[in-house]
N, C-alpha and C. Protein backbone atom coordinates (compact mmCIF):
# COMPACT_ATOMS: atom_id res chain seq x y z
N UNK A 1 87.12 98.78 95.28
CA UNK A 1 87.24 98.39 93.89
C UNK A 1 88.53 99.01 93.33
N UNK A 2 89.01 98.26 92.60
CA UNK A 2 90.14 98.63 91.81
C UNK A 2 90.14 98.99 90.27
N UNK A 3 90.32 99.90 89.77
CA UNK A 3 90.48 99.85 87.98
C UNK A 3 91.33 99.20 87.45
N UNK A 4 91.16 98.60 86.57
CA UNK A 4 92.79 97.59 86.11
C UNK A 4 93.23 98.64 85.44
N UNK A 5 92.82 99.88 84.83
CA UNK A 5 93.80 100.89 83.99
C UNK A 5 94.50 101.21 84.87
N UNK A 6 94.30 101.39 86.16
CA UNK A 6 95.12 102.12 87.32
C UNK A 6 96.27 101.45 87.97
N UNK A 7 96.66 100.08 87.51
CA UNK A 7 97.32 98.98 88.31
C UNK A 7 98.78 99.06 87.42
N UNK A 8 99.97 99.36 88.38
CA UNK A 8 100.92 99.11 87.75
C UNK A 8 101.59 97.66 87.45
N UNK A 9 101.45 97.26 88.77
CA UNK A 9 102.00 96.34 88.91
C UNK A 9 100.70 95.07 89.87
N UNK A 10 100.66 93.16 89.33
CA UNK A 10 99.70 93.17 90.07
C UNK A 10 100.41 92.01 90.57
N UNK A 11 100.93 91.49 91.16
CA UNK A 11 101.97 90.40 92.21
C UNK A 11 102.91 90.39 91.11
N UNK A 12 103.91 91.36 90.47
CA UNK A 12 104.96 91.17 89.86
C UNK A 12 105.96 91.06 90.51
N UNK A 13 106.66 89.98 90.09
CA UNK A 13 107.95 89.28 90.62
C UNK A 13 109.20 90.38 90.79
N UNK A 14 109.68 91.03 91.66
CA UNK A 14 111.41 91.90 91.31
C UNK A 14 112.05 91.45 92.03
N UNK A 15 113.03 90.46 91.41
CA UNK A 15 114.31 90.42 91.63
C UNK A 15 115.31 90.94 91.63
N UNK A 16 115.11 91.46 90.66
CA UNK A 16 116.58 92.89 90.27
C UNK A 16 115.45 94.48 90.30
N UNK A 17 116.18 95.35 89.73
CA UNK A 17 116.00 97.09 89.40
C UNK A 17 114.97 96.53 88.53
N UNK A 18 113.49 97.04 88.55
CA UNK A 18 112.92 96.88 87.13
C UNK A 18 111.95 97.72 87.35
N UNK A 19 110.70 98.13 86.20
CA UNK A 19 110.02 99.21 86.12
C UNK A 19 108.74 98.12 86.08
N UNK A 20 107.92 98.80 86.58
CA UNK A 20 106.73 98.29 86.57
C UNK A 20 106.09 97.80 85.27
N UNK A 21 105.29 96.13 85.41
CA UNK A 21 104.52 95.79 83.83
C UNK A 21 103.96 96.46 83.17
N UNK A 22 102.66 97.47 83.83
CA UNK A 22 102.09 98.05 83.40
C UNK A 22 102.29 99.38 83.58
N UNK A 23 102.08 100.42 82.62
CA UNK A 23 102.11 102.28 82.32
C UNK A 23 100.96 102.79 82.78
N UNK A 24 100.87 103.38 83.61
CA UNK A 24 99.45 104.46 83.45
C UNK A 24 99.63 105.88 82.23
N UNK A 25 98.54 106.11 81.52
CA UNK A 25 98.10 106.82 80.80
C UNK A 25 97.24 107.50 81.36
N UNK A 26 97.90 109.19 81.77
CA UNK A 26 97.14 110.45 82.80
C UNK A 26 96.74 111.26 81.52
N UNK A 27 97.41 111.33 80.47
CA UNK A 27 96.80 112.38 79.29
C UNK A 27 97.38 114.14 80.38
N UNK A 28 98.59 113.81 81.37
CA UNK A 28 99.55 115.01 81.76
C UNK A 28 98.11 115.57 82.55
N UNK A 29 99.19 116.49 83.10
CA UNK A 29 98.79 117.07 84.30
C UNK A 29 98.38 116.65 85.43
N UNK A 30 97.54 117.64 86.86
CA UNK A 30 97.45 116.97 87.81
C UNK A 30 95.71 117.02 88.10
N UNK A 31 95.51 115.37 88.34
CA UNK A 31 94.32 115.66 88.69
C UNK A 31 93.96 116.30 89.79
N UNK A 32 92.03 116.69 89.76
CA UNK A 32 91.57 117.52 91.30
C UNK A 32 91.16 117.01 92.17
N UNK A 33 90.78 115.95 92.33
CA UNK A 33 90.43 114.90 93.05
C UNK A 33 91.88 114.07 94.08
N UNK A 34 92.05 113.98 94.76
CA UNK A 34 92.97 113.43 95.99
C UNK A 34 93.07 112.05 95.48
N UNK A 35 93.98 111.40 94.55
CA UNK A 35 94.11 110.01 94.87
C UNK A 35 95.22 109.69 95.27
N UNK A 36 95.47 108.13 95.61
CA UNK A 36 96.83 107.44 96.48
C UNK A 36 97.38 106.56 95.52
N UNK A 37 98.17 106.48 95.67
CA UNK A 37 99.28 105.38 95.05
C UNK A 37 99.57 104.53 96.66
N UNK A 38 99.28 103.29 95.92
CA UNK A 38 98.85 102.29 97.01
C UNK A 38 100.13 101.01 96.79
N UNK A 39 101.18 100.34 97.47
CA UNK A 39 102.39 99.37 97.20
C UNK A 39 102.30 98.38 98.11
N UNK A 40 101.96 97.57 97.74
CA UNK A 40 101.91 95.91 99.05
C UNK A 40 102.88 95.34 98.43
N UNK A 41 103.25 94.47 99.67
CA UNK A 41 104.16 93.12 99.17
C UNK A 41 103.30 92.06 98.84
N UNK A 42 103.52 91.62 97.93
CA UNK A 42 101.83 90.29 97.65
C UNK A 42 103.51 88.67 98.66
N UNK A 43 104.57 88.45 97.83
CA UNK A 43 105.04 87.64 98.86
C UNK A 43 106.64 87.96 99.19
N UNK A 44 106.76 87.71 100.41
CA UNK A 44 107.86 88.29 101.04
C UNK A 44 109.51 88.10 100.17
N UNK A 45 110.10 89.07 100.48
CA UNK A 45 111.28 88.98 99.53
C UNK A 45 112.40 88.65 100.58
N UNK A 46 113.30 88.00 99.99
CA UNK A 46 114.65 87.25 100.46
C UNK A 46 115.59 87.40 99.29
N UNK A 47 116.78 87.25 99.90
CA UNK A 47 118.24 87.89 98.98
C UNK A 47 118.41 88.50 98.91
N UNK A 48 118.08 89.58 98.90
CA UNK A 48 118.46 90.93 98.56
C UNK A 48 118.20 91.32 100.00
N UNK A 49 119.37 93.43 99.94
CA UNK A 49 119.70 93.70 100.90
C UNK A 49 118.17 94.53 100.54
N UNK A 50 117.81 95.71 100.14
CA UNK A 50 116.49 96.34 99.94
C UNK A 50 115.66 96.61 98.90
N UNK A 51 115.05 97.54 98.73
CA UNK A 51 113.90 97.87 97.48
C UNK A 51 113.54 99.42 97.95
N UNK A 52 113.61 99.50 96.58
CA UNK A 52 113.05 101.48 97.15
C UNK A 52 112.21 101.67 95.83
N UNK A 53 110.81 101.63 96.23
CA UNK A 53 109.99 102.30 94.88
C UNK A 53 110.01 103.60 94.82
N UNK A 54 109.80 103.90 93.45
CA UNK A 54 109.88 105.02 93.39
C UNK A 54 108.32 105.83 92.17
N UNK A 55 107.89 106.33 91.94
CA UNK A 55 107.40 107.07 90.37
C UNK A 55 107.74 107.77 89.64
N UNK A 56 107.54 107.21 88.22
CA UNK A 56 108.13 108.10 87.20
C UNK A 56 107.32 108.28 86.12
N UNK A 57 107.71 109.80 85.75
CA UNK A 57 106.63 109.84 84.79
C UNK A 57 107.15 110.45 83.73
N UNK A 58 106.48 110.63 81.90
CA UNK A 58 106.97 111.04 80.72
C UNK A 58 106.08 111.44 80.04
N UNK A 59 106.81 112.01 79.17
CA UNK A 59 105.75 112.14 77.89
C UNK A 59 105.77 111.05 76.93
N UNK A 60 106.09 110.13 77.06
CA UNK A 60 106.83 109.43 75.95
C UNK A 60 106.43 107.59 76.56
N UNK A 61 105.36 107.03 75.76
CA UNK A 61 104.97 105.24 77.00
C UNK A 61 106.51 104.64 76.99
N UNK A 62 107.35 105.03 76.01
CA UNK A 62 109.14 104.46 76.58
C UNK A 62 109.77 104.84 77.29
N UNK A 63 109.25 106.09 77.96
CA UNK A 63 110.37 106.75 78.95
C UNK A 63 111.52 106.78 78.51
N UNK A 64 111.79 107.32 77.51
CA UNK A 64 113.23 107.88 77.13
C UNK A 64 113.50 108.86 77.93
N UNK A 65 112.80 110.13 78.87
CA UNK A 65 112.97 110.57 79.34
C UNK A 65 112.33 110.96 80.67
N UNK A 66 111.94 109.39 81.46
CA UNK A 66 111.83 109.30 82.67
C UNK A 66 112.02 110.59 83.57
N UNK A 67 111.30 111.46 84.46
CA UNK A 67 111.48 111.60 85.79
C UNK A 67 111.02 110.97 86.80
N UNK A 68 111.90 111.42 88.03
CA UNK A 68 111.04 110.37 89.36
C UNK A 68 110.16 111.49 89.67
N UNK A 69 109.04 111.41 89.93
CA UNK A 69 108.12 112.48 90.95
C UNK A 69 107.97 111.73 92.27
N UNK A 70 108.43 110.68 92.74
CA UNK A 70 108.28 110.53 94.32
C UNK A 70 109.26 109.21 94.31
N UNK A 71 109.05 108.97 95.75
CA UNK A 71 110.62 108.02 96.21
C UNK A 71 109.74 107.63 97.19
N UNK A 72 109.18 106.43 97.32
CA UNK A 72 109.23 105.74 98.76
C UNK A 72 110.40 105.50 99.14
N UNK A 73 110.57 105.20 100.70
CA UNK A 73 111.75 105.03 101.62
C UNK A 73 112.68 103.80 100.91
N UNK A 74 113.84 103.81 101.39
CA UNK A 74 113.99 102.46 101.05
C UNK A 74 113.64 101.25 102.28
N UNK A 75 113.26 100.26 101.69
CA UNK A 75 112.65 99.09 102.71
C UNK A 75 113.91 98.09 103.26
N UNK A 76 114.23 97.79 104.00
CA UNK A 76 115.16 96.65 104.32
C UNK A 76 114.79 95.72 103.78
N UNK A 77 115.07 94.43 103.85
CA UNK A 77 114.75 92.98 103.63
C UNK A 77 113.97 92.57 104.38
N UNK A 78 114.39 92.56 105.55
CA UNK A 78 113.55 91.91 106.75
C UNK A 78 111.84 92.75 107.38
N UNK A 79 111.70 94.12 106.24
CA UNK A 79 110.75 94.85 106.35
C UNK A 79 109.80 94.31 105.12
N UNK A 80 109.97 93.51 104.47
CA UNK A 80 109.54 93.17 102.87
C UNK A 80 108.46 92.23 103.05
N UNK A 81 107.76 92.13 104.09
CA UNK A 81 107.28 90.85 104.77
C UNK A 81 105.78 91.46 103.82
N UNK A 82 104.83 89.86 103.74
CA UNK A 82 103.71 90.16 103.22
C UNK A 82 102.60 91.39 103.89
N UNK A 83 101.89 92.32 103.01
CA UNK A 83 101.08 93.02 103.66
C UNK A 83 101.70 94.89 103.03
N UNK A 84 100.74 95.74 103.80
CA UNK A 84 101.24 97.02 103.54
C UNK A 84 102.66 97.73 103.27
N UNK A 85 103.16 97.88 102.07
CA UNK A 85 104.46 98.36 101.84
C UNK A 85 104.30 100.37 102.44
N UNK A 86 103.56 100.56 101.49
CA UNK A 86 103.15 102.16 101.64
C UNK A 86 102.29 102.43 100.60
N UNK A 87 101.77 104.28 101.26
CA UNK A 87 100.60 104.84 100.70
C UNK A 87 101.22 105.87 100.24
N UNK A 88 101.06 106.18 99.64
CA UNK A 88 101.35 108.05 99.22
C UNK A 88 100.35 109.09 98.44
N UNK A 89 100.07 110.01 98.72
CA UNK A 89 99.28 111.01 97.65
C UNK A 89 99.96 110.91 96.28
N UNK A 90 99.06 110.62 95.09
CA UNK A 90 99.33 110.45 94.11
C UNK A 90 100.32 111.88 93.78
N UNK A 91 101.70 112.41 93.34
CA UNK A 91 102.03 113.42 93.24
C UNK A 91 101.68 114.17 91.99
N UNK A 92 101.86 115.86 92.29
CA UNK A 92 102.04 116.49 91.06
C UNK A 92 102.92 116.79 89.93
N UNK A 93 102.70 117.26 88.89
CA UNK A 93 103.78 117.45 88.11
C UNK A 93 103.31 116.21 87.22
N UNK A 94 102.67 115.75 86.64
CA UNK A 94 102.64 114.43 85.87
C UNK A 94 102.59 114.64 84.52
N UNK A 95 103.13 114.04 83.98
CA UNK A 95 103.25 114.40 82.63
C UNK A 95 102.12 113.13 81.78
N UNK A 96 101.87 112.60 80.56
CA UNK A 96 101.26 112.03 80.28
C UNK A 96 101.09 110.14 80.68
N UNK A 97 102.36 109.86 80.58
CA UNK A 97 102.58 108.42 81.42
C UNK A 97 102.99 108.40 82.71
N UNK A 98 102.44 107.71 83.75
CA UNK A 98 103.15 107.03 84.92
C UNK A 98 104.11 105.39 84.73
N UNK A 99 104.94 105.57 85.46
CA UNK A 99 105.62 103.58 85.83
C UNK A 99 106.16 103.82 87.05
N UNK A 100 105.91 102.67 87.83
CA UNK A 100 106.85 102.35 89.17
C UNK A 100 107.76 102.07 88.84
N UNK A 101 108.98 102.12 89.05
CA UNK A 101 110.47 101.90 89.63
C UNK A 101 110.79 100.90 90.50
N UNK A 102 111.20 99.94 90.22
CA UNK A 102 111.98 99.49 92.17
C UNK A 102 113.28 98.47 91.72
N UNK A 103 114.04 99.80 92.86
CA UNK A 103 115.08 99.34 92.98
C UNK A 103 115.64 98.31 93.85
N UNK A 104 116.68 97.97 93.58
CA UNK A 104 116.30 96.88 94.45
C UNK A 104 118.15 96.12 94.36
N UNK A 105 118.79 96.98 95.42
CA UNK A 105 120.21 96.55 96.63
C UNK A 105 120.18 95.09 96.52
N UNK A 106 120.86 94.16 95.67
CA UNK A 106 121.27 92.82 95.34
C UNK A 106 120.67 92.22 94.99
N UNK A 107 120.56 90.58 94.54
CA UNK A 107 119.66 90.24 93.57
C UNK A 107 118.66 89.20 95.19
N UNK A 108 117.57 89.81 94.70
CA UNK A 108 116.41 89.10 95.76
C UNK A 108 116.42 87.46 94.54
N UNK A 109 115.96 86.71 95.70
CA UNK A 109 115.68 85.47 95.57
C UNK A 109 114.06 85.06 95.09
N UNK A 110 113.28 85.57 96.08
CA UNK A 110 112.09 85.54 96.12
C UNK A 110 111.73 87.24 96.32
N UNK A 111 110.20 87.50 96.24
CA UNK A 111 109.42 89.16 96.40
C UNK A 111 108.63 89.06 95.06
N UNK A 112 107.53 89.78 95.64
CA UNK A 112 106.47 90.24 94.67
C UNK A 112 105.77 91.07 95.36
N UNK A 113 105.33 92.31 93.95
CA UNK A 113 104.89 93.43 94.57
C UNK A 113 103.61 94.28 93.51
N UNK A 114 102.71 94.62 94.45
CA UNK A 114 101.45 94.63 93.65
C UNK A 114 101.44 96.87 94.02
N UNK A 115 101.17 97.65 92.92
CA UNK A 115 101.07 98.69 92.96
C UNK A 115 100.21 99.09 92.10
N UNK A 116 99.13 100.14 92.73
CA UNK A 116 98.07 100.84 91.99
C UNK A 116 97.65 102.28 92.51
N UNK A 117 96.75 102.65 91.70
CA UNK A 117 96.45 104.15 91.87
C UNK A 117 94.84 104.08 92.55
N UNK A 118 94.58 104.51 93.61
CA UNK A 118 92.80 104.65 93.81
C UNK A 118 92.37 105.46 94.67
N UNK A 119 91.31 106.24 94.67
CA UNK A 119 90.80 107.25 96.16
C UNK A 119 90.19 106.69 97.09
N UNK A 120 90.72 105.42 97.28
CA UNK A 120 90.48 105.02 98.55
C UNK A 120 91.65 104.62 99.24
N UNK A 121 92.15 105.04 100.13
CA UNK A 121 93.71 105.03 100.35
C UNK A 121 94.17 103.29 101.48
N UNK A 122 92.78 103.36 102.07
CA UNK A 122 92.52 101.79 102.95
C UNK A 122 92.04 100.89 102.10
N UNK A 123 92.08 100.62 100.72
CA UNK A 123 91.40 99.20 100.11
C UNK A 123 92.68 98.25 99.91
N UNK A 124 93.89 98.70 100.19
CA UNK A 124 94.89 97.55 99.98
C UNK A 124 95.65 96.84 101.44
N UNK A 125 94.81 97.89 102.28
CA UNK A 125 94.87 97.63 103.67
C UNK A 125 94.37 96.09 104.07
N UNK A 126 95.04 94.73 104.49
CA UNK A 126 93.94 93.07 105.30
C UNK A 126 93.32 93.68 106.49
């Protein structure tokens, strides 16, 4: 099961650099409980050379003053294929908002990319 409060992103389109649709609201700090930040490709991306998600978090739902607290790798193109992007332990240090990041090395043609938060680290796993 998924929470929709927990979902940043749910098959959002990136073509260019953009921040995720949706904000998570942590109310800061780190939780005690182990959760994952979970990133699929919902459909494969073309045009562009890569994509590198990243998380960022603020005090502020505008992020005027964004940090990143984690960096997935960057992905090639030809790695962008439908299915598991990556998992990560949700990180520490969080301040009251979360947003995904993804960058994204030339303008993609096609890609969509679905990102959420949950303690089950295999539910975005086919």
């Amino acid at each position: 099961m998924i929470d929709n409060s927990l979902v940043f992103s749910d098959k959002q389109v990136v073509t260019t650099t953009a921040a995720s649709t949706n904000v998570v609201k942590t109310n800061g700090g780190d939780v005690p409980n182990r959760l994952f930040l979970v990133v699929r490709v919902d459909t494969a991306f073309a045009g562009c050379t890569s994509v590198t998600p990243s998380v960022e978090t603020d005090d502020a739902s505008a992020f005027s003053s964004a940090e990143t607290v984690a960096t997935f790798p960057t992905y090639p193109v030809a790695s962008l294929t439908a299915g598991m992007l990556g998992i990560i332990p949700l990180p520490l240090g969080l301040k009251d908002y979360l947003r995904m990041k993804y960058t994204v090395v030339g303008t993609a043609t096609a890609g969509k990319i679905s990102a959420f938060i949950t303690d089950n680290p295999n539910i975005g796993i086919d």
